[in-house]
PDB file of N, CA and C in Angstrom:
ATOM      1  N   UNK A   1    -187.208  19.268  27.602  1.00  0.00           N
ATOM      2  CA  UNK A   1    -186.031  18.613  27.053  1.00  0.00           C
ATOM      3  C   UNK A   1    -185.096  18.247  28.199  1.00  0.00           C
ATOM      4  N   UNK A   2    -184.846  17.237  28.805  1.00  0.00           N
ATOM      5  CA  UNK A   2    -184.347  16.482  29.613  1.00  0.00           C
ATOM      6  C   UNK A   2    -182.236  16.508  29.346  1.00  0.00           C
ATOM      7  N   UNK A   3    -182.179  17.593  29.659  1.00  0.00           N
ATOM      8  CA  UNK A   3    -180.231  17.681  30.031  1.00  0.00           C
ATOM      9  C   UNK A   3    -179.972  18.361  28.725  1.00  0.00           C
ATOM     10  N   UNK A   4    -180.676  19.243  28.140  1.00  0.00           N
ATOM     11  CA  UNK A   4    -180.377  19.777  27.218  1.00  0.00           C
ATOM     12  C   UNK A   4    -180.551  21.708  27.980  1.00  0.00           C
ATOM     13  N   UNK A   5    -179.789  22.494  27.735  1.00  0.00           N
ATOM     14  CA  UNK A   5    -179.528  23.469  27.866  1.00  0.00           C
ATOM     15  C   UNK A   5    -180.458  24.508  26.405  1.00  0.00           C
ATOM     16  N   UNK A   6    -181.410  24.835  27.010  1.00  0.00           N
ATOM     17  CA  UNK A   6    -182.417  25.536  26.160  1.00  0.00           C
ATOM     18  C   UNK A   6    -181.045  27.581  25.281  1.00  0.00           C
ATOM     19  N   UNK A   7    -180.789  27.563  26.090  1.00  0.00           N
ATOM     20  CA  UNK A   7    -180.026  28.337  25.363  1.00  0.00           C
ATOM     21  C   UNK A   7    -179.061  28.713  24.508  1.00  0.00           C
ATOM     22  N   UNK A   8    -178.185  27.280  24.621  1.00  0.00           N
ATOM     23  CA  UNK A   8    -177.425  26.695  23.523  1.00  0.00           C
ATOM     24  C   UNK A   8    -177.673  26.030  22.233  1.00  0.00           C
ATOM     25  N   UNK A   9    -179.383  25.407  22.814  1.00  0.00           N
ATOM     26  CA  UNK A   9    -180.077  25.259  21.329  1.00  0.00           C
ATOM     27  C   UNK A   9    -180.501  26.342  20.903  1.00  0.00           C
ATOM     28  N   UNK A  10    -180.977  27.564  21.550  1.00  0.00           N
ATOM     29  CA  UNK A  10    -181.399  28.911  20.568  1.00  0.00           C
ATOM     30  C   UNK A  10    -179.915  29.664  19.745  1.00  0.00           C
ATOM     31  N   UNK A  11    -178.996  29.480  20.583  1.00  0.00           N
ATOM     32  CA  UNK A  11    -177.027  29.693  20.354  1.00  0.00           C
ATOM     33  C   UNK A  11    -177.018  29.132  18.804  1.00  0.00           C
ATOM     34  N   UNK A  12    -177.171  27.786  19.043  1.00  0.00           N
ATOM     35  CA  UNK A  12    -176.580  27.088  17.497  1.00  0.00           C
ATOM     36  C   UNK A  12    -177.867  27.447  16.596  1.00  0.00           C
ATOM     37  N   UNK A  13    -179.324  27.294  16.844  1.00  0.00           N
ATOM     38  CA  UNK A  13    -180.249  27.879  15.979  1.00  0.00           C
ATOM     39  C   UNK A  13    -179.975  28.954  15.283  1.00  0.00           C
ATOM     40  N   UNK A  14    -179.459  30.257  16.058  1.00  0.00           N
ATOM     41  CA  UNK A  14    -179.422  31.504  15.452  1.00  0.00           C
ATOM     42  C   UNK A  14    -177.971  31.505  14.787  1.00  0.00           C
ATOM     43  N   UNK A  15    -176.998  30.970  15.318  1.00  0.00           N
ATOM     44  CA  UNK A  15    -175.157  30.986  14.738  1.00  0.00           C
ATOM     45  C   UNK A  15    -175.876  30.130  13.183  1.00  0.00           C
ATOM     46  N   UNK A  16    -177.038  28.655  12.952  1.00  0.00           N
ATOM     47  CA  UNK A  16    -177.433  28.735  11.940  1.00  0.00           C
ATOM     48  C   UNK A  16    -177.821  29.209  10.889  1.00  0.00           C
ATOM     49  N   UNK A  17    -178.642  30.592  11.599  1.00  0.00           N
ATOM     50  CA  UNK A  17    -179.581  31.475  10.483  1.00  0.00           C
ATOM     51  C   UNK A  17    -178.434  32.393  10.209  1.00  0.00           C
ATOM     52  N   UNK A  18    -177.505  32.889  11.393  1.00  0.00           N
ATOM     53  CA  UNK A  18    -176.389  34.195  10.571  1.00  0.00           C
ATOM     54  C   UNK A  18    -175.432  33.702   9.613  1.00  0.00           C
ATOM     55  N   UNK A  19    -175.323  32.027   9.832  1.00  0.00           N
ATOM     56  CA  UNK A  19    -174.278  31.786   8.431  1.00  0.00           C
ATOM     57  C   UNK A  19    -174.436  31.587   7.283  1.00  0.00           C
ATOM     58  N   UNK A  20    -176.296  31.308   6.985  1.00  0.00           N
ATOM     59  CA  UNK A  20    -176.787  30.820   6.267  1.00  0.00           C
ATOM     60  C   UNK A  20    -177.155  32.166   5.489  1.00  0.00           C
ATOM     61  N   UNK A  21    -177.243  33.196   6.124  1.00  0.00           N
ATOM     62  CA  UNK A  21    -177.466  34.211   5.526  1.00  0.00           C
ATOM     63  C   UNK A  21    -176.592  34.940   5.150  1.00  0.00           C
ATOM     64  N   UNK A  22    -175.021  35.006   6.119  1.00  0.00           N
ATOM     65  CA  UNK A  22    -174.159  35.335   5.186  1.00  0.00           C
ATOM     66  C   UNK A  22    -173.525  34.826   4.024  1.00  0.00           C
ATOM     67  N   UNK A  23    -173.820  33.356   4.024  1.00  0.00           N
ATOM     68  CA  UNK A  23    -173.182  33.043   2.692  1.00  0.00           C
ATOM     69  C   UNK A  23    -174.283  33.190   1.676  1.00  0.00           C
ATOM     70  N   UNK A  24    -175.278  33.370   2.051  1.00  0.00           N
ATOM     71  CA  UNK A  24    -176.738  33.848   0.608  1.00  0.00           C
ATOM     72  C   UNK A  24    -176.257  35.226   0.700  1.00  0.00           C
ATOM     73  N   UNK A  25    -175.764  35.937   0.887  1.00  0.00           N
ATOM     74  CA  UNK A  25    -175.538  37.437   0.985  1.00  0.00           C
ATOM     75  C   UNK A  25    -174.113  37.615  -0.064  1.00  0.00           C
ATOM     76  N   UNK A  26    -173.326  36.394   0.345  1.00  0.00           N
ATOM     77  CA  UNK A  26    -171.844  36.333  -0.432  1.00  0.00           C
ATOM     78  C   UNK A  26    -171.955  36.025  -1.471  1.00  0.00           C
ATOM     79  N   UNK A  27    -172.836  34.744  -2.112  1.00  0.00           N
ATOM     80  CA  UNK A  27    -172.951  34.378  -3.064  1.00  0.00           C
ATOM     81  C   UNK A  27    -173.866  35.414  -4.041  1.00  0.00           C
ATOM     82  N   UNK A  28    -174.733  36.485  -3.729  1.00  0.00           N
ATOM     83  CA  UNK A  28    -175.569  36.966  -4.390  1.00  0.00           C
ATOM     84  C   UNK A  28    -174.671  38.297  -4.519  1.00  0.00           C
ATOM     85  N   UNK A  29    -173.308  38.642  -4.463  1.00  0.00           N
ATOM     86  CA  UNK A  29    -172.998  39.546  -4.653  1.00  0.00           C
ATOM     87  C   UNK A  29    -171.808  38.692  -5.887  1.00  0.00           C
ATOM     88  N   UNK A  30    -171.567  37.635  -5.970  1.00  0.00           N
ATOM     89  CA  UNK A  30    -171.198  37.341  -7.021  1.00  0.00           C
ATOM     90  C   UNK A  30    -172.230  37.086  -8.218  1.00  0.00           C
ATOM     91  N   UNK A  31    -172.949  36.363  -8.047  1.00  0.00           N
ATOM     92  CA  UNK A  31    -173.917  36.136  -8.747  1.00  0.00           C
ATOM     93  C   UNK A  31    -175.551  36.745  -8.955  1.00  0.00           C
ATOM     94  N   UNK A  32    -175.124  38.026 -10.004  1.00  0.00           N
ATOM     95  CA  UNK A  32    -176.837  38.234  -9.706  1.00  0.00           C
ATOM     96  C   UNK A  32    -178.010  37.860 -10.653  1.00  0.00           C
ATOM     97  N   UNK A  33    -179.727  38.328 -10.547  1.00  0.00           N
ATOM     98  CA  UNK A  33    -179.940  37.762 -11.136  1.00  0.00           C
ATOM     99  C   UNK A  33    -180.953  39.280 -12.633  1.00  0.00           C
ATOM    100  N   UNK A  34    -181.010  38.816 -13.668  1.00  0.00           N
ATOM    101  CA  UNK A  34    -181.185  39.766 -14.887  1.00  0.00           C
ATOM    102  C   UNK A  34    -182.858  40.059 -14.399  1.00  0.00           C
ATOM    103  N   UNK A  35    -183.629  40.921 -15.326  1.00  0.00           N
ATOM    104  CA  UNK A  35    -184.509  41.160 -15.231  1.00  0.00           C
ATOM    105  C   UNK A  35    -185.423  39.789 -15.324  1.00  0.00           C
ATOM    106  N   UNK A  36    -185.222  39.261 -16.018  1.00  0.00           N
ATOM    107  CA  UNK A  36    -185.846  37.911 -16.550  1.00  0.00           C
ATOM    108  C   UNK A  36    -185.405  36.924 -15.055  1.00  0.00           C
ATOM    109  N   UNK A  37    -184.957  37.228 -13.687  1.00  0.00           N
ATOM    110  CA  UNK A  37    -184.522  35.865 -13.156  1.00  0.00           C
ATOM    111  C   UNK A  37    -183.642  34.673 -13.336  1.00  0.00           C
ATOM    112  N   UNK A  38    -183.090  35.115 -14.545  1.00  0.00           N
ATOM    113  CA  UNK A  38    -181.889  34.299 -14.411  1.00  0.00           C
ATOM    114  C   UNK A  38    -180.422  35.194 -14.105  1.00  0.00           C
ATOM    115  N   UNK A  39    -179.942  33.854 -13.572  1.00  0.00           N
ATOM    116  CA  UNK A  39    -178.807  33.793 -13.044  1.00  0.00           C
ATOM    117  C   UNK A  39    -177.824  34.533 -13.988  1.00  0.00           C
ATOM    118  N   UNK A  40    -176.959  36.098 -14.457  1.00  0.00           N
ATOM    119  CA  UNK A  40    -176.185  36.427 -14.952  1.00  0.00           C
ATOM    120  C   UNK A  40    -174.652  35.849 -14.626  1.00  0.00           C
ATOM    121  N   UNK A  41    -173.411  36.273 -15.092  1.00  0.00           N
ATOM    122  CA  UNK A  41    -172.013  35.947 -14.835  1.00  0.00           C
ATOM    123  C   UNK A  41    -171.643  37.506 -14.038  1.00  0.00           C
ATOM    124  N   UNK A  42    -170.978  37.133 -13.416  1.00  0.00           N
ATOM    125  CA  UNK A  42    -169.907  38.279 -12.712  1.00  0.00           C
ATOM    126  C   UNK A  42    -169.122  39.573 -13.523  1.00  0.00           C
ATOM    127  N   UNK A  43    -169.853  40.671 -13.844  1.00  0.00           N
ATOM    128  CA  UNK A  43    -168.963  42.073 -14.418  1.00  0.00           C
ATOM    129  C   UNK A  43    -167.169  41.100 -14.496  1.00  0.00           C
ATOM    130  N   UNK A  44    -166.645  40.863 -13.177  1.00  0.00           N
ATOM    131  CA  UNK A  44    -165.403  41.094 -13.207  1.00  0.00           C
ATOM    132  C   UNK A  44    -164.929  39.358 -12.845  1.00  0.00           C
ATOM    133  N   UNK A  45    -163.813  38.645 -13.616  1.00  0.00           N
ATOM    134  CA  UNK A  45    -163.424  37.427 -12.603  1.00  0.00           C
ATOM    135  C   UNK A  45    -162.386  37.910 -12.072  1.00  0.00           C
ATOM    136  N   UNK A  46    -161.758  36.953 -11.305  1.00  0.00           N
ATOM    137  CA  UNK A  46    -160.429  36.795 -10.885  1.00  0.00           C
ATOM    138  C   UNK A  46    -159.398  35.576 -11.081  1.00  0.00           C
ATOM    139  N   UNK A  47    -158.354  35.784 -11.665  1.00  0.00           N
ATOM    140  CA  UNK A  47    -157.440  34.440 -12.328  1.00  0.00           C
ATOM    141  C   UNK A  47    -157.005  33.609 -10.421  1.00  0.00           C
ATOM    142  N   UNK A  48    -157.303  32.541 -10.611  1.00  0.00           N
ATOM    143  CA  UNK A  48    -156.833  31.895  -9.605  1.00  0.00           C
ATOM    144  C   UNK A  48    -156.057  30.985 -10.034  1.00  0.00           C
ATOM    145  N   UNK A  49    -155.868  30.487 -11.350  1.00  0.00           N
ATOM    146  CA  UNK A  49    -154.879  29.410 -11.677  1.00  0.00           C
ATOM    147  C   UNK A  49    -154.713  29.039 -13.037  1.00  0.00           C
ATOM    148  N   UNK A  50    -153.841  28.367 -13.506  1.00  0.00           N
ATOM    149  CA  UNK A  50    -153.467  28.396 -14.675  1.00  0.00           C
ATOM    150  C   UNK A  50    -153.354  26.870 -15.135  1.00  0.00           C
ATOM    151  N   UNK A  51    -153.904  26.214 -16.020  1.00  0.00           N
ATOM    152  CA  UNK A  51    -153.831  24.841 -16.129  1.00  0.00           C
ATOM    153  C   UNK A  51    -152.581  24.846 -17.326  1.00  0.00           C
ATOM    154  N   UNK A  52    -151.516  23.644 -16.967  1.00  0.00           N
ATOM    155  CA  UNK A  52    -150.404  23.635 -17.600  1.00  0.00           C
ATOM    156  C   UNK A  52    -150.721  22.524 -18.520  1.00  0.00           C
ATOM    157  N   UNK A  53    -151.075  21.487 -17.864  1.00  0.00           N
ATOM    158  CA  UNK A  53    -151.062  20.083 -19.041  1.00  0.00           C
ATOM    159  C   UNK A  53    -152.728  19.672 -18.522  1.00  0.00           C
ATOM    160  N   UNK A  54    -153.184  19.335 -19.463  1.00  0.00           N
ATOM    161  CA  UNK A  54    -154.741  18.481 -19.231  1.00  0.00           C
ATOM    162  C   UNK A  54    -154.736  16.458 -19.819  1.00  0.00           C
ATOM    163  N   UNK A  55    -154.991  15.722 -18.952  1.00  0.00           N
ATOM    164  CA  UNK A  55    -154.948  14.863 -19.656  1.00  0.00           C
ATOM    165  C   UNK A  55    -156.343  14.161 -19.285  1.00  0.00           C
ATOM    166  N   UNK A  56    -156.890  13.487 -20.678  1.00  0.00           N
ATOM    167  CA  UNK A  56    -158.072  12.614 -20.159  1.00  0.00           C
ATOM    168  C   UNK A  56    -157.759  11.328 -20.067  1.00  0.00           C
ATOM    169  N   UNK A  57    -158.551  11.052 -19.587  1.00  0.00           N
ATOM    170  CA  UNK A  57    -158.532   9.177 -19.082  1.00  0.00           C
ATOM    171  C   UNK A  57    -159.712   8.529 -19.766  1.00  0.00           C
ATOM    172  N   UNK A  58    -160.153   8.404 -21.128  1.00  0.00           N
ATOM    173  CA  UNK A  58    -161.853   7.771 -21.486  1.00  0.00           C
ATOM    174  C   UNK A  58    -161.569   6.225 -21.001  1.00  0.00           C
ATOM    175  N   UNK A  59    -160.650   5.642 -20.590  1.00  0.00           N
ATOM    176  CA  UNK A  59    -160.771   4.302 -20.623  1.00  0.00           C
ATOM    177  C   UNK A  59    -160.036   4.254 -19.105  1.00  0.00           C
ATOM    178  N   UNK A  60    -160.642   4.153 -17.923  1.00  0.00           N
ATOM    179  CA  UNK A  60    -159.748   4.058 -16.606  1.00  0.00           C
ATOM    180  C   UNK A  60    -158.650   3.414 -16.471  1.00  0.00           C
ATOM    181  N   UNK A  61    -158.436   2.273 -17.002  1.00  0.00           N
ATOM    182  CA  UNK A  61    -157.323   1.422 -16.882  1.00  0.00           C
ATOM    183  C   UNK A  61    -156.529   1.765 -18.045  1.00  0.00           C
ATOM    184  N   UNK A  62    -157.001   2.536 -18.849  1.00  0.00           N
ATOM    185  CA  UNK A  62    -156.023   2.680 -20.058  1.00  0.00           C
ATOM    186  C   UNK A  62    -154.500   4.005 -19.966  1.00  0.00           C
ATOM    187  N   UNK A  63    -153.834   4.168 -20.879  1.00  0.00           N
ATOM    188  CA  UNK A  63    -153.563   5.020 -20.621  1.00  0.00           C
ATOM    189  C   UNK A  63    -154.073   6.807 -20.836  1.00  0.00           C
ATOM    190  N   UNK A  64    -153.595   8.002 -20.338  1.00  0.00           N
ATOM    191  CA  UNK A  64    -154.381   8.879 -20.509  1.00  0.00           C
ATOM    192  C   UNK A  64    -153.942   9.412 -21.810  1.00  0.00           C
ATOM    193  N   UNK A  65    -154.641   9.966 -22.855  1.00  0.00           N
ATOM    194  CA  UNK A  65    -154.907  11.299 -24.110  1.00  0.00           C
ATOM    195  C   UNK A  65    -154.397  12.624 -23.221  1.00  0.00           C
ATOM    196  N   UNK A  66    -153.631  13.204 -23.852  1.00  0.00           N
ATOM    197  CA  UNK A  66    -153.417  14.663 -23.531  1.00  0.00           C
ATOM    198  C   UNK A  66    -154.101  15.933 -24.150  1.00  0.00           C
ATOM    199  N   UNK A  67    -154.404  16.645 -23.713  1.00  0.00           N
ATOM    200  CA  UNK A  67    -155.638  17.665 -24.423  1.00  0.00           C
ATOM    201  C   UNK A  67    -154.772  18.662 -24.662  1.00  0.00           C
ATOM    202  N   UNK A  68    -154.889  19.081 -26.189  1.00  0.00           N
ATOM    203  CA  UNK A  68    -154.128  20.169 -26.518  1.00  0.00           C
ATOM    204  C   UNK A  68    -154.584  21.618 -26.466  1.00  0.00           C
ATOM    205  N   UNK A  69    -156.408  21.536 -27.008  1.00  0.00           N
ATOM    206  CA  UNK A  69    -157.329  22.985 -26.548  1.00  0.00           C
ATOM    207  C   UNK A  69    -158.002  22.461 -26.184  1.00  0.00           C
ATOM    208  N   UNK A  70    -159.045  23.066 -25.692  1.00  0.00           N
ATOM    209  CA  UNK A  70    -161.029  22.561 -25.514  1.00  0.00           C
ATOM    210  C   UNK A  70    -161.608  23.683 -25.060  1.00  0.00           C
ATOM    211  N   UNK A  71    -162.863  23.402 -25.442  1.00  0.00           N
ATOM    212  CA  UNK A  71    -163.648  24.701 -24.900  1.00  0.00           C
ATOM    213  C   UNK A  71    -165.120  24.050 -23.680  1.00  0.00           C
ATOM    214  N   UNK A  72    -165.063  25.586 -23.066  1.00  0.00           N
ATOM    215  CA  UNK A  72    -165.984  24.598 -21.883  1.00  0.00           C
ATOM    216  C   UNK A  72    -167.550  24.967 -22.312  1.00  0.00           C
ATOM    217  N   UNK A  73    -167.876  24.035 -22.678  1.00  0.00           N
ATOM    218  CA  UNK A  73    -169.332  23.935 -22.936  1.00  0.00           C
ATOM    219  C   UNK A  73    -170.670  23.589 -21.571  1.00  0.00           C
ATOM    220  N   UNK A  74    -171.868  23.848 -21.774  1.00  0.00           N
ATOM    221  CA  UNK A  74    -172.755  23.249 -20.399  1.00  0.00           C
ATOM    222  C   UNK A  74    -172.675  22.026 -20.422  1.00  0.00           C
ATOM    223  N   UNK A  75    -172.337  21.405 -21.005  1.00  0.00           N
ATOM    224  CA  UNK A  75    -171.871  19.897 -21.031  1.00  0.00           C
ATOM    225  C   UNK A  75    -170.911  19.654 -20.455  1.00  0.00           C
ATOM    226  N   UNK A  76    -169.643  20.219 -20.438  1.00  0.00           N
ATOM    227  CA  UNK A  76    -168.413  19.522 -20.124  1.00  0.00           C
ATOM    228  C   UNK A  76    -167.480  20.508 -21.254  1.00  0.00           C
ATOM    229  N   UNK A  77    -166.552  20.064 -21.015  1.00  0.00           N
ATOM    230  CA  UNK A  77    -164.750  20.224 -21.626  1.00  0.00           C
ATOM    231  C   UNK A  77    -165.505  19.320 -23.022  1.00  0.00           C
ATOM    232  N   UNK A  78    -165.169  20.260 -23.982  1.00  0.00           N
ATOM    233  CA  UNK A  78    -164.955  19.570 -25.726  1.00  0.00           C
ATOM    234  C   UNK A  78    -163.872  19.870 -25.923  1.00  0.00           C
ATOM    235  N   UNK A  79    -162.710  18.833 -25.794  1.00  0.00           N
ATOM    236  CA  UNK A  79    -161.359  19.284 -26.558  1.00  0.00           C
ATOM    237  C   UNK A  79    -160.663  18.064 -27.329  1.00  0.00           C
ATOM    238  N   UNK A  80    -159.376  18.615 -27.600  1.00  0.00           N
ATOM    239  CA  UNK A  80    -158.873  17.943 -29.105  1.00  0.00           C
ATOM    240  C   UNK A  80    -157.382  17.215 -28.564  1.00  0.00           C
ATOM    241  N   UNK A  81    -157.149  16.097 -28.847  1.00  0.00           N
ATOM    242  CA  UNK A  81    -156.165  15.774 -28.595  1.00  0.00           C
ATOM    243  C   UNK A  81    -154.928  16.341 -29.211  1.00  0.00           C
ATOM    244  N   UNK A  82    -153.691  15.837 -28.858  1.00  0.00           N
ATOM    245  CA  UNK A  82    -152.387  16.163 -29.407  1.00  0.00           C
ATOM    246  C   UNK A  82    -152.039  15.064 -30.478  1.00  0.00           C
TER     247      UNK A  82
END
């Protein structure tokens, strides 16, 4: 390899494999998986935020619908206007 520094490519190779493995290490302590292999939810969450007003937009140029509940489905947000 012609002006390349062989030890800085093994440097970023391995700084690759330790981040890649700590974040598979981070994520699998949130997320584990059941006897069956699937993916369970977390024993515990944590509140990070609180949504005050929701509004949708079905028509971009239009104006927006304000959402009064909804529930979150694998689909998406099903909710009800005001």
């Amino acid at each position: 390899m012609d002006g390349v520094n062989p030890w800085k490519l093994v440097a970023a190779v391995a700084a690759g494999c330790i981040s890649g493995g700590l974040l598979t290490h981070s994520l699998s302590k949130v997320y584990t998986k059941n006897n069956n292999g699937v993916l369970k939810e977390p024993q515990r969450w944590i509140r990070v935020g609180t949504v005050k007003k929701l509004i949708a937009y079905p028509i971009k140029s239009c104006a927006g619908v304000e959402i009064a509940e909804g529930i979150a489905t694998p689909l998406g947000l099903k909710g009800s206007a005001l």
